[in-house]
PDB file of N, CA and C in Angstrom:
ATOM      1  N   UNK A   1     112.832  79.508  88.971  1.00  0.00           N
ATOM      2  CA  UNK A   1     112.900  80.631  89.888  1.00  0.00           C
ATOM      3  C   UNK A   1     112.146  80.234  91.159  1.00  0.00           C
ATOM      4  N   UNK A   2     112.889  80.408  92.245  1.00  0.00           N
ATOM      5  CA  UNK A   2     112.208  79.938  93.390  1.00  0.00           C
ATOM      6  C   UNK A   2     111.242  81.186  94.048  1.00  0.00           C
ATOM      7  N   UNK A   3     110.375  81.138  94.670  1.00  0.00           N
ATOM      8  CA  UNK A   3     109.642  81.549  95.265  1.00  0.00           C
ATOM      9  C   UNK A   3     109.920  83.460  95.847  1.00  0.00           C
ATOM     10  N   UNK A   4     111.240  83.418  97.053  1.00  0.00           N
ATOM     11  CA  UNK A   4     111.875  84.028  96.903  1.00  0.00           C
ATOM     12  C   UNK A   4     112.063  85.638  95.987  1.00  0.00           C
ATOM     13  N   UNK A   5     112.803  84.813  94.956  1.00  0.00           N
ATOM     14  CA  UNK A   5     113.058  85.510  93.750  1.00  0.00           C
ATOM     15  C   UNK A   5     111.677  85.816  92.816  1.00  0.00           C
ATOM     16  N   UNK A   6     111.131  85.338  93.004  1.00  0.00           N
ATOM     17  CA  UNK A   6     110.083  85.733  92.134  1.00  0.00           C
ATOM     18  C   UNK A   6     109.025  87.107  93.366  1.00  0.00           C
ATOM     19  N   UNK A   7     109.062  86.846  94.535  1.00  0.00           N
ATOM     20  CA  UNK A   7     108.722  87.991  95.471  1.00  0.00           C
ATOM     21  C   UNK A   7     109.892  89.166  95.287  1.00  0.00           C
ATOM     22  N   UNK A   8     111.108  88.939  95.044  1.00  0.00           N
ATOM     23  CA  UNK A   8     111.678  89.799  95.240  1.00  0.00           C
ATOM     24  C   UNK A   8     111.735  91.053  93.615  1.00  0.00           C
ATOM     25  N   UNK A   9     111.162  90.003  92.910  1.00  0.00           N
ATOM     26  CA  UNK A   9     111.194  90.605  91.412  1.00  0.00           C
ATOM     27  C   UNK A   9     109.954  91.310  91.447  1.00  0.00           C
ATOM     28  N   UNK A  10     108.460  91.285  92.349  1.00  0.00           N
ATOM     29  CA  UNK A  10     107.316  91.548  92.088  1.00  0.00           C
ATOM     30  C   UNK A  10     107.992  93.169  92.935  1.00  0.00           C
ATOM     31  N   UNK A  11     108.583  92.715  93.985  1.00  0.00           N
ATOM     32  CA  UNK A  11     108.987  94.566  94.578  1.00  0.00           C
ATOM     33  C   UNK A  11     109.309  94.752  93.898  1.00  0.00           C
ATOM     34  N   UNK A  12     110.574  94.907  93.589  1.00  0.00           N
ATOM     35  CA  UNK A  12     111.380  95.841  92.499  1.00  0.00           C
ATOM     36  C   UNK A  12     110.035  95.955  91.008  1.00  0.00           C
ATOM     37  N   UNK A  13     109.543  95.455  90.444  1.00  0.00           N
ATOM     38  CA  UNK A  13     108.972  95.971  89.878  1.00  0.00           C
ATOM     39  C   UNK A  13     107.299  96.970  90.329  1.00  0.00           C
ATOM     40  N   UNK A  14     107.428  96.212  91.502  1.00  0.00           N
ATOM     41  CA  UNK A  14     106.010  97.386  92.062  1.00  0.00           C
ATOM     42  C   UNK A  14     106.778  98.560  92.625  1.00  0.00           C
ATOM     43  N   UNK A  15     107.885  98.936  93.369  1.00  0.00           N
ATOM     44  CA  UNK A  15     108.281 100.032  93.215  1.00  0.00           C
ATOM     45  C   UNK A  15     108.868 100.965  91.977  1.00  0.00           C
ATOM     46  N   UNK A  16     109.069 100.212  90.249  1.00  0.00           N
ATOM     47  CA  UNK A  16     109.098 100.885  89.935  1.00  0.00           C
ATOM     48  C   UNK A  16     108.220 101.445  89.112  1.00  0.00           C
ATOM     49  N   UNK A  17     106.980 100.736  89.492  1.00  0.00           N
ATOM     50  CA  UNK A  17     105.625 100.953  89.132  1.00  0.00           C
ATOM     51  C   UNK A  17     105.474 102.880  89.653  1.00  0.00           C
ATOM     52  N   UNK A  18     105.822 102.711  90.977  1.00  0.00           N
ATOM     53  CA  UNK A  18     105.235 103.834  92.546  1.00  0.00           C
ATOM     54  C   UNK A  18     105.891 104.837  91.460  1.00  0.00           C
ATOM     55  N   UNK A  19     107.099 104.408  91.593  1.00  0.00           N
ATOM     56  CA  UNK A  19     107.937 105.839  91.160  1.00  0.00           C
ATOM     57  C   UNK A  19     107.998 106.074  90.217  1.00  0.00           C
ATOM     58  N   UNK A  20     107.363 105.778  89.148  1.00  0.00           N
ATOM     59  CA  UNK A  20     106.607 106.023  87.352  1.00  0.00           C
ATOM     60  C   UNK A  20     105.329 106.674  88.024  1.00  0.00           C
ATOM     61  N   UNK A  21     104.386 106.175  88.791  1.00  0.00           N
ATOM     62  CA  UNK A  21     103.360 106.892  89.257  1.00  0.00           C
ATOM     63  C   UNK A  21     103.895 108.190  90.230  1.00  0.00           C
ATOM     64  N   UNK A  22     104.923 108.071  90.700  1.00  0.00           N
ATOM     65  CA  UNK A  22     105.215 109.481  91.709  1.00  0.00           C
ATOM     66  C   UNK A  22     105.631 110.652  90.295  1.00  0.00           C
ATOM     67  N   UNK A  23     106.228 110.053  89.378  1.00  0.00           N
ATOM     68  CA  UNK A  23     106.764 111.109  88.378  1.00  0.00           C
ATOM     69  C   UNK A  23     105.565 111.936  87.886  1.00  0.00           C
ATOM     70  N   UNK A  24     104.646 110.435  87.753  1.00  0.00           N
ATOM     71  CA  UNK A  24     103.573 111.613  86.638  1.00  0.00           C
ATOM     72  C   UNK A  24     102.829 112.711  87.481  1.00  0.00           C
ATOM     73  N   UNK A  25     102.600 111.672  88.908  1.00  0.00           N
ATOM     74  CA  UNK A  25     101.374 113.049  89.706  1.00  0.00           C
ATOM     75  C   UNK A  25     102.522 114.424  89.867  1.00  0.00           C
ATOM     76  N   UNK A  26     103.637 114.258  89.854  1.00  0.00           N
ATOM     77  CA  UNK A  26     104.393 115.536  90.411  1.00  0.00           C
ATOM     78  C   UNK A  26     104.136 116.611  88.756  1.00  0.00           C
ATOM     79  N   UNK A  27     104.256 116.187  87.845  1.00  0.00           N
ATOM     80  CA  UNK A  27     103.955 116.513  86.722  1.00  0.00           C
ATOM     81  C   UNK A  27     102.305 117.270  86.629  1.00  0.00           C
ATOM     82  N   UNK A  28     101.618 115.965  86.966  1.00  0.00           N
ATOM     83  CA  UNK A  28     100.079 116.746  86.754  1.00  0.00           C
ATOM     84  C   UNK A  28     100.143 118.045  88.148  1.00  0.00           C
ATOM     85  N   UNK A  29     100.752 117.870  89.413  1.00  0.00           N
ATOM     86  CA  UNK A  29     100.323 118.820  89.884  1.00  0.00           C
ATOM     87  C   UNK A  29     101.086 119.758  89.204  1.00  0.00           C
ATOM     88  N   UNK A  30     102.320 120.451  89.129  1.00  0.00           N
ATOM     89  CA  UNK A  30     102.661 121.553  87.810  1.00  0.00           C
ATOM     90  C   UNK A  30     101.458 121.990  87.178  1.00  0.00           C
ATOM     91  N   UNK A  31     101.505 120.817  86.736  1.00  0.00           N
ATOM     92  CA  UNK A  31     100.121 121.159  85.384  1.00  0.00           C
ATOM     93  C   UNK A  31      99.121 122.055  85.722  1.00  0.00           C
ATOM     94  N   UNK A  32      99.037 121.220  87.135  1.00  0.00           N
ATOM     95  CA  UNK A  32      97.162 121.879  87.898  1.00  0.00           C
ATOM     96  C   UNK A  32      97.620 123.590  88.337  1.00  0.00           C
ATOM     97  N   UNK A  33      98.683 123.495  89.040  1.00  0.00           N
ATOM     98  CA  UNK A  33      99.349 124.410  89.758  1.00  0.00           C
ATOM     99  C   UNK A  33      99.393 125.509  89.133  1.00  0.00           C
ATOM    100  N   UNK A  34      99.543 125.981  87.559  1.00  0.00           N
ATOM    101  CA  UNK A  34     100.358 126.314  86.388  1.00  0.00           C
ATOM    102  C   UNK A  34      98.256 127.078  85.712  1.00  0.00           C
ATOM    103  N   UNK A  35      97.799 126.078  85.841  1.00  0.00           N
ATOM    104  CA  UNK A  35      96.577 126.234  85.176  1.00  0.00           C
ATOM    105  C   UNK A  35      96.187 127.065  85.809  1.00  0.00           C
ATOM    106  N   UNK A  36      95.721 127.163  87.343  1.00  0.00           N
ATOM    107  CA  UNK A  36      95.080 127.262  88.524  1.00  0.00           C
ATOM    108  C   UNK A  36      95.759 129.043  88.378  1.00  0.00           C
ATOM    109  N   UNK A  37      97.236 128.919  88.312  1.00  0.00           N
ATOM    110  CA  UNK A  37      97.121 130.123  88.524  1.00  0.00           C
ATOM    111  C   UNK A  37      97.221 131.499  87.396  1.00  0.00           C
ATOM    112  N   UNK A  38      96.916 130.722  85.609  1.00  0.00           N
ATOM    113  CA  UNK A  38      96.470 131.050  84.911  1.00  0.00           C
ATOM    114  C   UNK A  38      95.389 131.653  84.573  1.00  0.00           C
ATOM    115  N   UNK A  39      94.336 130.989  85.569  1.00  0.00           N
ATOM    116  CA  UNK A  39      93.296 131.244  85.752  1.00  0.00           C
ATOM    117  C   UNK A  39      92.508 132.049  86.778  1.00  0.00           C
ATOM    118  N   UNK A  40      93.346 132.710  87.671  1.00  0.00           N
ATOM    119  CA  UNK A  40      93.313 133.517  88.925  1.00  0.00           C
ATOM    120  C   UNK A  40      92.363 132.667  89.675  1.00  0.00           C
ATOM    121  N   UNK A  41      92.302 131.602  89.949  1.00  0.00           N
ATOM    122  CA  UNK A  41      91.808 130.626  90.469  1.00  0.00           C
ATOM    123  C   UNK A  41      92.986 129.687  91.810  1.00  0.00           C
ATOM    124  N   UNK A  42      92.052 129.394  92.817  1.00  0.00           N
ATOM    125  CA  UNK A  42      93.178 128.822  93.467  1.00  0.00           C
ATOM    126  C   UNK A  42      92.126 126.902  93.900  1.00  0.00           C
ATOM    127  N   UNK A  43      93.251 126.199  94.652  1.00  0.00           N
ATOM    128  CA  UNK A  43      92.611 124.665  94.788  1.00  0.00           C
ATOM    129  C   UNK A  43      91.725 125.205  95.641  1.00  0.00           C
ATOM    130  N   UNK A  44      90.484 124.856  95.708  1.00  0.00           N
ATOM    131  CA  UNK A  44      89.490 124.773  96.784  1.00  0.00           C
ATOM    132  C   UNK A  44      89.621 123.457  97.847  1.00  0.00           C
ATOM    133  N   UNK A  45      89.942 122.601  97.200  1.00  0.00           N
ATOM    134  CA  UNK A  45      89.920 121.230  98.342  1.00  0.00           C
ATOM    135  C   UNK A  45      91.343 121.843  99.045  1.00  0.00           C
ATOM    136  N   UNK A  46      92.437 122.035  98.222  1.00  0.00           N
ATOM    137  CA  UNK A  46      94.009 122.470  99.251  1.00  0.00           C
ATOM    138  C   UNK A  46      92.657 123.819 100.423  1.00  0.00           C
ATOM    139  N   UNK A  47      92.060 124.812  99.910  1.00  0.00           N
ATOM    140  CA  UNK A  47      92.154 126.045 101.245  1.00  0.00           C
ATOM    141  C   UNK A  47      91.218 124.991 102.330  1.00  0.00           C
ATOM    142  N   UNK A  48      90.493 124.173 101.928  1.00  0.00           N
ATOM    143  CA  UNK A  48      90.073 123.621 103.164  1.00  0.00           C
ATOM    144  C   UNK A  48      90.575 122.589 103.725  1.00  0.00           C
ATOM    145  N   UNK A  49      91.077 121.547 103.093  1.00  0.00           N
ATOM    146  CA  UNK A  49      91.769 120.552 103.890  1.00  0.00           C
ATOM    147  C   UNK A  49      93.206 120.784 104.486  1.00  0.00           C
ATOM    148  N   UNK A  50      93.982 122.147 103.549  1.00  0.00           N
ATOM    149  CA  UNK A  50      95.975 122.511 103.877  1.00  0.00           C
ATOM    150  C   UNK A  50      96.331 121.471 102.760  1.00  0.00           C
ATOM    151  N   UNK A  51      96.079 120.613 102.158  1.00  0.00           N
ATOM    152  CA  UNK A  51      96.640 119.656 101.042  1.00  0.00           C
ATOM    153  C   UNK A  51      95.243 119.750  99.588  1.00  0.00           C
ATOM    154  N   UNK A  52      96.388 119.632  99.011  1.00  0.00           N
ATOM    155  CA  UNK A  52      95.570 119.110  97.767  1.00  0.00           C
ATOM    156  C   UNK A  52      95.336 117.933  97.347  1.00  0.00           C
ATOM    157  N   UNK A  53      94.175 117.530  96.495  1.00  0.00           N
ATOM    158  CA  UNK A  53      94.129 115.645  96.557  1.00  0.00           C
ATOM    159  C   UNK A  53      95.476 115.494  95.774  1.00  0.00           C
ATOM    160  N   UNK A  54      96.351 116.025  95.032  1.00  0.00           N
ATOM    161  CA  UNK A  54      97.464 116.152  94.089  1.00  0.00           C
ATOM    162  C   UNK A  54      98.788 115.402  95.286  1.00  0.00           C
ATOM    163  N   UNK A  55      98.762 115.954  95.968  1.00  0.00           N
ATOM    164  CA  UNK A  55      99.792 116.598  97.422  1.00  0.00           C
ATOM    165  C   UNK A  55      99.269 115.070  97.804  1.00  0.00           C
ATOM    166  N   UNK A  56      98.416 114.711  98.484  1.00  0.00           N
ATOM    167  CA  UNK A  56      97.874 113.606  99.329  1.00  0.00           C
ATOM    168  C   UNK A  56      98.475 111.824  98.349  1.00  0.00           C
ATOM    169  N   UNK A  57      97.741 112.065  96.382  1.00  0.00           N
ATOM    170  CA  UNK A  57      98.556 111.165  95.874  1.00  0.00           C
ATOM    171  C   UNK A  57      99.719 111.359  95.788  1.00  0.00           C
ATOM    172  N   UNK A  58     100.750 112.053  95.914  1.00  0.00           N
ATOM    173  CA  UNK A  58     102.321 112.090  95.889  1.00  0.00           C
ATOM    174  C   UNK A  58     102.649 111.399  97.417  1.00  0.00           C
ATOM    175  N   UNK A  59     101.936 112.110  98.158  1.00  0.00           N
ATOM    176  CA  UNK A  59     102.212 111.365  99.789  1.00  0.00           C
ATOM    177  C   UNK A  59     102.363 109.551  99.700  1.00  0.00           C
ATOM    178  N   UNK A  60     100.898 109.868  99.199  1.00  0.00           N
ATOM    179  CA  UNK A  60     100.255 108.013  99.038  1.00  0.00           C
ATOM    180  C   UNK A  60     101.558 107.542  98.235  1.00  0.00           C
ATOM    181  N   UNK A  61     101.867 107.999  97.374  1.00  0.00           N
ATOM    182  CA  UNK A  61     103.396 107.196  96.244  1.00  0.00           C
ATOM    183  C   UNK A  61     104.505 106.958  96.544  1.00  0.00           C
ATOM    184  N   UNK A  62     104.846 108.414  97.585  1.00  0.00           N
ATOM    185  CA  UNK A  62     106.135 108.627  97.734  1.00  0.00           C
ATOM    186  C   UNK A  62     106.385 106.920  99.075  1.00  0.00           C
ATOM    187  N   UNK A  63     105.452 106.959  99.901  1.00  0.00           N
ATOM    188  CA  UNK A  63     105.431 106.271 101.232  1.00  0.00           C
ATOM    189  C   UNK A  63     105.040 104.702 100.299  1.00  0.00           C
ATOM    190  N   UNK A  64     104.934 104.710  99.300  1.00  0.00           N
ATOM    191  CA  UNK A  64     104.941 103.209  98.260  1.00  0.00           C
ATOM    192  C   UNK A  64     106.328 103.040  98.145  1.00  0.00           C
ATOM    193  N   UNK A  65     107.204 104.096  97.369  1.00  0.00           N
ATOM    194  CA  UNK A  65     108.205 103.634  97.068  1.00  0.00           C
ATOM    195  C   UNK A  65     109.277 103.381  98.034  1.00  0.00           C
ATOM    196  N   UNK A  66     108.628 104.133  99.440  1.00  0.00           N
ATOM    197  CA  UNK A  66     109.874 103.739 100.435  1.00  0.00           C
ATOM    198  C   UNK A  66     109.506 102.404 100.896  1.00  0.00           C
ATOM    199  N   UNK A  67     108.205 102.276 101.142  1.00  0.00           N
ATOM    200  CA  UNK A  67     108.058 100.865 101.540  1.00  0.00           C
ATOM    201  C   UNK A  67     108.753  99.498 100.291  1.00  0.00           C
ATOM    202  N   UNK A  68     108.723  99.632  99.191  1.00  0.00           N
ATOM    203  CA  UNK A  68     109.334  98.937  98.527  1.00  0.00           C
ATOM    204  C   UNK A  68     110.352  99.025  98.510  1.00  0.00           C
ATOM    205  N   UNK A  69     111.222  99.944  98.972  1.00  0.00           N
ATOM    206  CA  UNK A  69     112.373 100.244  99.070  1.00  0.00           C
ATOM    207  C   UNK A  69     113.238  99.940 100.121  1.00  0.00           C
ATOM    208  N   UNK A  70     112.333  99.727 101.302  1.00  0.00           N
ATOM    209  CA  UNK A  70     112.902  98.806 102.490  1.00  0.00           C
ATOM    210  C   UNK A  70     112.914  97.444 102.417  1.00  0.00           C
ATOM    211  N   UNK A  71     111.376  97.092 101.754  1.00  0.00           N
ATOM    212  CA  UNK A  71     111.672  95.386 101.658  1.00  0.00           C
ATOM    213  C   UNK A  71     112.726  95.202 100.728  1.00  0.00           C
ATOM    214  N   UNK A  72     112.928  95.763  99.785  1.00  0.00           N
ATOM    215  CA  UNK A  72     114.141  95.229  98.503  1.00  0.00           C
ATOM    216  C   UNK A  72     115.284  95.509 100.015  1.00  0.00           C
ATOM    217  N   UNK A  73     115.098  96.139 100.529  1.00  0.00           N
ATOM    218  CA  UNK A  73     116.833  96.259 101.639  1.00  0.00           C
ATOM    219  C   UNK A  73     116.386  94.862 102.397  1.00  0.00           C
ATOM    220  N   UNK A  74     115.580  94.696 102.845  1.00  0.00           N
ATOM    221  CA  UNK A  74     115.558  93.351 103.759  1.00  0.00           C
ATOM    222  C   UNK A  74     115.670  92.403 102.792  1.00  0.00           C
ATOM    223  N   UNK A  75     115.403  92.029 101.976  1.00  0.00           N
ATOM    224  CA  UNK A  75     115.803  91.218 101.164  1.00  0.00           C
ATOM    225  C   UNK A  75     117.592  90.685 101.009  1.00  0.00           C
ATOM    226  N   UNK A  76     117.917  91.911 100.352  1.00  0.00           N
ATOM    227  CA  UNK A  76     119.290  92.317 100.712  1.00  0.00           C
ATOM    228  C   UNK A  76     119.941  91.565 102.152  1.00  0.00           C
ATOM    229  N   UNK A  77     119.716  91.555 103.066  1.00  0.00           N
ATOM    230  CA  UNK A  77     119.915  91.321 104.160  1.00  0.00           C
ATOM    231  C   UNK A  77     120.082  89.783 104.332  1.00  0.00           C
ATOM    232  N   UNK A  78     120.999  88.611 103.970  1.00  0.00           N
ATOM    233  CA  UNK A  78     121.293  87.623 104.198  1.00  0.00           C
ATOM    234  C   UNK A  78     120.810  87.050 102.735  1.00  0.00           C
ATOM    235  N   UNK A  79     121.300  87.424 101.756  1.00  0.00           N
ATOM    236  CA  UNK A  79     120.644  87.038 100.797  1.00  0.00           C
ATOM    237  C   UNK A  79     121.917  85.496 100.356  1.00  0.00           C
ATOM    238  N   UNK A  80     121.694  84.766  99.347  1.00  0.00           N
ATOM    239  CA  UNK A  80     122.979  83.934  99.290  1.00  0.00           C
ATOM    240  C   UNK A  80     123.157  84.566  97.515  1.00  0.00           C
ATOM    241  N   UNK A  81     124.345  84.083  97.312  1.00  0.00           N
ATOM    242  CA  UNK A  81     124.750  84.776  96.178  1.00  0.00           C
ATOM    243  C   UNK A  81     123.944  84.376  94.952  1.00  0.00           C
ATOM    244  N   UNK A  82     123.492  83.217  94.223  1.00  0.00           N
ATOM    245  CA  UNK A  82     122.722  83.580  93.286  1.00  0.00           C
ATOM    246  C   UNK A  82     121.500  84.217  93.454  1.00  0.00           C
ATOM    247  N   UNK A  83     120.527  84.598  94.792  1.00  0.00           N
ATOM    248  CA  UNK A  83     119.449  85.821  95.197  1.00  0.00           C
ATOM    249  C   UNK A  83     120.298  86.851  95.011  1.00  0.00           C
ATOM    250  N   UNK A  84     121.688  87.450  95.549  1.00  0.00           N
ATOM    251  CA  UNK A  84     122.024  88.778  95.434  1.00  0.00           C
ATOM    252  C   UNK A  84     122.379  88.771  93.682  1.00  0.00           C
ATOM    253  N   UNK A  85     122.467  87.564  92.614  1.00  0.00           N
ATOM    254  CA  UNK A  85     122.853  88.285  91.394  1.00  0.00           C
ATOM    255  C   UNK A  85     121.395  88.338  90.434  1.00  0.00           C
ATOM    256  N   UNK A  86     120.333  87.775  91.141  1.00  0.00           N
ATOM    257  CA  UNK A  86     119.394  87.807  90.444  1.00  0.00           C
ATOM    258  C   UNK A  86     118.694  89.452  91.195  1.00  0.00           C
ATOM    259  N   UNK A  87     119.013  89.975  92.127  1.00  0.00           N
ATOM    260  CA  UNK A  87     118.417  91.023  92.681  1.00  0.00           C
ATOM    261  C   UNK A  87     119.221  92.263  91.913  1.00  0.00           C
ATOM    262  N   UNK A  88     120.765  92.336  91.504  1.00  0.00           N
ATOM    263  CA  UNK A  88     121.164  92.747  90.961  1.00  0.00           C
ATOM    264  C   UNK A  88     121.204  93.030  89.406  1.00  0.00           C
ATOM    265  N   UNK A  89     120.415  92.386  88.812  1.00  0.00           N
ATOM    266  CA  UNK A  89     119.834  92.068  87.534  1.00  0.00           C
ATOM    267  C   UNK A  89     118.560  92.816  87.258  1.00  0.00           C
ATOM    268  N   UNK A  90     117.786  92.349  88.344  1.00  0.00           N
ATOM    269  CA  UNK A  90     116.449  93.354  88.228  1.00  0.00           C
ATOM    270  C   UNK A  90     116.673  94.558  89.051  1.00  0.00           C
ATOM    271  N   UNK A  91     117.622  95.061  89.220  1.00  0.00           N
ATOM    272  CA  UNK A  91     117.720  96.280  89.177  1.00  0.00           C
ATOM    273  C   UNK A  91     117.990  97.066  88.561  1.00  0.00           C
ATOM    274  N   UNK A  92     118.979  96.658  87.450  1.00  0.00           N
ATOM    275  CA  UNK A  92     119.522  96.957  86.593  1.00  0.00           C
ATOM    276  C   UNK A  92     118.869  97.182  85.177  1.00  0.00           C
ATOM    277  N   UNK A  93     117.511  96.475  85.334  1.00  0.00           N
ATOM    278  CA  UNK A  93     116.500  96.251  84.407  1.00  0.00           C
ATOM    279  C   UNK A  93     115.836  97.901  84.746  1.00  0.00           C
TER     280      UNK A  93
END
């Protein structure tokens, strides 16, 4: 595996790292969200900052997976055909 391909395999798997991590925080905030207002309680960090640290890691994830999501497109972008069937493989993974 040339060089390349082995960068192009570390994105695709660090974005689908982001977006396993974007699933769960969207989950825990529910969770928090759900608790919070179980509890007639509201976020104290959301009334003073307008975000919650919940809100801020989804930001931080979501702007991971696009960035991985552009380099896998530049990649894409003049690739020669055994890079486009090995890129097609780990995607598929």
């Amino acid at each position: 595996m040339d060089e390349r391909q082995k960068i192009l395999r570390e994105t695709v798997r660090a974005r689908d790292r982001a977006q396993a991590l974007l699933k769960e925080l969207l989950d825990a905030r529910s969770l928090s969200e759900e608790a919070l207002k179980a509890g007639g309680q509201s976020d104290l960090y959301k009334q003073v900052t307008g975000k919650s640290s919940l809100e801020n890691a989804i930001a931080s994830a979501q702007r991971m997976v696009e960035t991985c999501e552009r380099q896998i497109q530049d990649f894409r972008q003049g690739l020669s055909p055994e890079d486009a069937a090995v890129l097609d493989e780990v995607m598929r993974k």
